[in-house]
C-alpha atoms as a PDB file:
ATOM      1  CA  UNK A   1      30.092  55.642  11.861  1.00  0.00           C
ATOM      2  CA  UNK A   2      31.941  52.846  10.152  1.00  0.00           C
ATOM      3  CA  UNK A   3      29.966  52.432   7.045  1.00  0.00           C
ATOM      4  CA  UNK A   4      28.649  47.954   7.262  1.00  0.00           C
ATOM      5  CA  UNK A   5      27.849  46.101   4.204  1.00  0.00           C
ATOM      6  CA  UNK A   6      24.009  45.231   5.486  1.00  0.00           C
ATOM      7  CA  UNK A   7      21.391  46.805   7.094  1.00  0.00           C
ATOM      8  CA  UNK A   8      21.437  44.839   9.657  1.00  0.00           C
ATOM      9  CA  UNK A   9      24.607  45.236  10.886  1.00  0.00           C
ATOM     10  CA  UNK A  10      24.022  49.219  10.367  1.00  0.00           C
ATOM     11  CA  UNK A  11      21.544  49.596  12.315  1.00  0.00           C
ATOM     12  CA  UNK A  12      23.327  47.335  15.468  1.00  0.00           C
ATOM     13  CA  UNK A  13      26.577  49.217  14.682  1.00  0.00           C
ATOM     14  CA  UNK A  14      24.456  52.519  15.387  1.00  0.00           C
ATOM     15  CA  UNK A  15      22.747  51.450  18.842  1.00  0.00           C
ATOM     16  CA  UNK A  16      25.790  50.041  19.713  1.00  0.00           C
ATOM     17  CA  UNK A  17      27.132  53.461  19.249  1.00  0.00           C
ATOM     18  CA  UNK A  18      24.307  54.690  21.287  1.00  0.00           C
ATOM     19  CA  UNK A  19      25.648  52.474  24.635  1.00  0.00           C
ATOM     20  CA  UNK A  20      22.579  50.462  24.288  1.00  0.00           C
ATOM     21  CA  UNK A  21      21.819  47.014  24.957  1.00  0.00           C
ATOM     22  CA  UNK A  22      19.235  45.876  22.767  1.00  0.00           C
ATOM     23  CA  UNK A  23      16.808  44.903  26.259  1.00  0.00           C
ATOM     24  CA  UNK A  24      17.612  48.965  26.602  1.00  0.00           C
ATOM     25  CA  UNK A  25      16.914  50.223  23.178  1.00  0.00           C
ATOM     26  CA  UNK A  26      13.785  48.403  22.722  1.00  0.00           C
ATOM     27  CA  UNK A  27      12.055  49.116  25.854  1.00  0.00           C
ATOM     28  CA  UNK A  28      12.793  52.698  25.597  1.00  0.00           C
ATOM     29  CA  UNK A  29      11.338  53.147  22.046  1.00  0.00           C
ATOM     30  CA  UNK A  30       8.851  50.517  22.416  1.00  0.00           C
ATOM     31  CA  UNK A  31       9.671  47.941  20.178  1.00  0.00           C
ATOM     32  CA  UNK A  32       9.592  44.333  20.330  1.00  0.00           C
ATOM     33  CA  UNK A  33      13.190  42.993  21.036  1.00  0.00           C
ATOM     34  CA  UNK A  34      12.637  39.312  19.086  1.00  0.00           C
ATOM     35  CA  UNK A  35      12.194  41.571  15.623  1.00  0.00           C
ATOM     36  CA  UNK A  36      14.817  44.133  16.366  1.00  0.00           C
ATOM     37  CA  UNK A  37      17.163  41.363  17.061  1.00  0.00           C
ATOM     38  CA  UNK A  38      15.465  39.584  13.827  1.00  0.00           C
ATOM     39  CA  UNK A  39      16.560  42.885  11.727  1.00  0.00           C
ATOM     40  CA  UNK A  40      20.373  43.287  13.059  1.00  0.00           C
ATOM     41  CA  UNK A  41      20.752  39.642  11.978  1.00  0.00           C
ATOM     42  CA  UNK A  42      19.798  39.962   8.827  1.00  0.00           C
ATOM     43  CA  UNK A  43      16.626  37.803   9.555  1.00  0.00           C
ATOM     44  CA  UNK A  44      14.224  40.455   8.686  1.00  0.00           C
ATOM     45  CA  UNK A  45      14.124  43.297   5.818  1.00  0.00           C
ATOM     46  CA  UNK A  46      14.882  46.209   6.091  1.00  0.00           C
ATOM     47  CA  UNK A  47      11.447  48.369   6.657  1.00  0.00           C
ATOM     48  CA  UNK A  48      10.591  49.831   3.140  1.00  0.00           C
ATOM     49  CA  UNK A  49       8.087  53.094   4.022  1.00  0.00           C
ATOM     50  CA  UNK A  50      10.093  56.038   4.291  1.00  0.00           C
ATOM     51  CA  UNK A  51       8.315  56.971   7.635  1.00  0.00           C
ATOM     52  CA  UNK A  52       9.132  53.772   9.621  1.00  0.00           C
ATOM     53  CA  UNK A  53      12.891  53.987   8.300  1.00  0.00           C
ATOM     54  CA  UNK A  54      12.819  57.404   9.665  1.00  0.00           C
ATOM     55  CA  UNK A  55      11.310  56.542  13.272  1.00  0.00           C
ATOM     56  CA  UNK A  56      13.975  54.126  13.640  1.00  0.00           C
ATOM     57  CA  UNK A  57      16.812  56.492  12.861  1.00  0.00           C
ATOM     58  CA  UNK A  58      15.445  58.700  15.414  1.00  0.00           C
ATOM     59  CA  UNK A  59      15.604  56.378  18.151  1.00  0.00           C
ATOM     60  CA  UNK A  60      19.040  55.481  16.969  1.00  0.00           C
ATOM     61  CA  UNK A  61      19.914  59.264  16.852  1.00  0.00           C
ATOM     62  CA  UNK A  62      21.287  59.219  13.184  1.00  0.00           C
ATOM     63  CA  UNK A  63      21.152  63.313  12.365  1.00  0.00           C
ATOM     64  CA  UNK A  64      18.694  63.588   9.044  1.00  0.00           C
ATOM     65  CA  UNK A  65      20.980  64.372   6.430  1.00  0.00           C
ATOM     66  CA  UNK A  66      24.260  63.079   7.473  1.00  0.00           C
ATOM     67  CA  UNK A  67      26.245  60.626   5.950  1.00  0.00           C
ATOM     68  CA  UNK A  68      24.960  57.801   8.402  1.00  0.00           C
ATOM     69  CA  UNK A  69      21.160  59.324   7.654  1.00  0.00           C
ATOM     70  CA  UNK A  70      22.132  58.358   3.896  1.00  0.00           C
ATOM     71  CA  UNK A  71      23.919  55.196   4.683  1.00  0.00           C
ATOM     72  CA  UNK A  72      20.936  53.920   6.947  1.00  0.00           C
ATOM     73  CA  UNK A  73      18.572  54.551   3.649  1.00  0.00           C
ATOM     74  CA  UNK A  74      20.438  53.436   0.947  1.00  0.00           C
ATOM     75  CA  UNK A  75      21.496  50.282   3.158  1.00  0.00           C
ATOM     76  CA  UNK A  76      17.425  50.014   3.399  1.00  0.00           C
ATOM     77  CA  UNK A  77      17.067  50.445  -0.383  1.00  0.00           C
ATOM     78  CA  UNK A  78      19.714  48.787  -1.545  1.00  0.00           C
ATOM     79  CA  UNK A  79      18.844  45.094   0.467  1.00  0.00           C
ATOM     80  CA  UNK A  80      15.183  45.584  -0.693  1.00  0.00           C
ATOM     81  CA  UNK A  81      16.670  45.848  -4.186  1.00  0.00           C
ATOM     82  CA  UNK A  82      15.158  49.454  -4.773  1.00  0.00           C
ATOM     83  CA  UNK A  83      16.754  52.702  -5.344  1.00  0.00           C
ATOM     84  CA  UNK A  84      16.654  55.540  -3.248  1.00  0.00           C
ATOM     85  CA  UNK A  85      13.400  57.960  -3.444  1.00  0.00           C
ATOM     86  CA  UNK A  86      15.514  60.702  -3.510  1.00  0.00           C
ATOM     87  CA  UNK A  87      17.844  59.213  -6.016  1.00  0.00           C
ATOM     88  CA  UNK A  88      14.897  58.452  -8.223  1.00  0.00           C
ATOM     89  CA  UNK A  89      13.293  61.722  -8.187  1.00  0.00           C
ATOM     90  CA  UNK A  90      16.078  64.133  -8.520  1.00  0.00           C
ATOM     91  CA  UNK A  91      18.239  62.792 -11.518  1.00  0.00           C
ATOM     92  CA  UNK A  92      14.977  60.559 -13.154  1.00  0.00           C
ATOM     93  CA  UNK A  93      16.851  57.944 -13.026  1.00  0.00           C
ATOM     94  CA  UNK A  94      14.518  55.012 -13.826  1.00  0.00           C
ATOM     95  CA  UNK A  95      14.783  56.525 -17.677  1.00  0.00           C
ATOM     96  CA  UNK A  96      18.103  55.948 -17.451  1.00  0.00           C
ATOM     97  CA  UNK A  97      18.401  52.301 -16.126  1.00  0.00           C
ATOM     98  CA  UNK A  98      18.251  50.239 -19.094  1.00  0.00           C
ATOM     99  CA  UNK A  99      21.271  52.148 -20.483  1.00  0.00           C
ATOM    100  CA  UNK A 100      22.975  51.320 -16.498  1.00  0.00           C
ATOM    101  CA  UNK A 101      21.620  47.961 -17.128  1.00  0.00           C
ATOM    102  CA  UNK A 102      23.042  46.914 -20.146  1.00  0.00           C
ATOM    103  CA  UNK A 103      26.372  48.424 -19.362  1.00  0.00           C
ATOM    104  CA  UNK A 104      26.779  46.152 -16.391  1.00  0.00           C
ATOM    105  CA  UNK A 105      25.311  43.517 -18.267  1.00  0.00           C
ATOM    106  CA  UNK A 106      28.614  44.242 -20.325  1.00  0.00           C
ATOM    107  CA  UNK A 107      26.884  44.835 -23.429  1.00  0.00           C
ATOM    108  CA  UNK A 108      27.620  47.359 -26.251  1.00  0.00           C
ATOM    109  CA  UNK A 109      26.253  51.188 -25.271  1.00  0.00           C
ATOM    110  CA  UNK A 110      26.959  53.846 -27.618  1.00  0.00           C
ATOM    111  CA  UNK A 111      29.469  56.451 -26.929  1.00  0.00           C
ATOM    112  CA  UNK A 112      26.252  58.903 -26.583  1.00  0.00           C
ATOM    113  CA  UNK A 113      24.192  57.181 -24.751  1.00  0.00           C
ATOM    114  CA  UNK A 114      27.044  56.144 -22.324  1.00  0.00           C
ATOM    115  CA  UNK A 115      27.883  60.493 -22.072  1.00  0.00           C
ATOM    116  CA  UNK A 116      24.506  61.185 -21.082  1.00  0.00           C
ATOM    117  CA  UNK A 117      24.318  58.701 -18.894  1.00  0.00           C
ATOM    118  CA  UNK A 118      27.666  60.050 -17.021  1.00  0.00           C
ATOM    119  CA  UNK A 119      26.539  63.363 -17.368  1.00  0.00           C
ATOM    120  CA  UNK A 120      23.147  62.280 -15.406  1.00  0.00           C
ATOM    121  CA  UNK A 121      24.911  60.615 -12.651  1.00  0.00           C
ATOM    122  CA  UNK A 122      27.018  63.875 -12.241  1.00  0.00           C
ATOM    123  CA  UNK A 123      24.131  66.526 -11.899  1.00  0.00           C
ATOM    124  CA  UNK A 124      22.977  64.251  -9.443  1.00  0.00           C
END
């Protein structure tokens, strides 16, 4: 699947990919057709609970673990302006963020802290 910029577009991209009209997909998952049109558009967020995020890529048939199983989260994550759970629990990232921060931010990190920080985002 091409990977899209938003959610949104994601998620239409992927029932597209599915041959289904979004009349089709709705009534054959049960969901309500105004909010799933609301979502692709960008209208609504993303869902943020893990389990909701992972109903809807079953009904679009994303395979857990694939790339579009990652995309479809991180898309998720990234518009709510979160980090992934998995991203967060493996590496322990959030200790790590004001050093990520500040060298966005363009600000001065020392050559150590700037090595572990690359070494983090490696192992993970």
């Amino acid at each position: 699947m091409e990977e899209k910029k938003l959610f949104g577009e994601f998620f239409k991209a992927c029932r597209i990919a599915n041959r289904k009209t979004l009349r089709q997909f709705c009534i054959e998952n049960g969901l309500d057709a105004g909010n799933i049109s609301k979502l692709e558009r960008g209208l609504l967020p993303p869902p943020q609970s893990k389990e909701k995020l992972e109903e809807y890529a079953g009904y679009l048939k994303i395979k857990k673990g694939s790339d579009d199983w990652y995309t479809f989260f991180d898309l998720a994550a990234a518009e709510t302006g979160r980090i992934p759970e998995d991203i967060m629990a493996k590496a322990k990232i959030e200790d790590k963020l004001p050093i990520l921060f500040r060298t966005l931010r363009g600000q001065k990190v020392s050559d150590e802290n700037l090595e572990k920080l690359i070494k983090m985002l490696k192992d993970a």
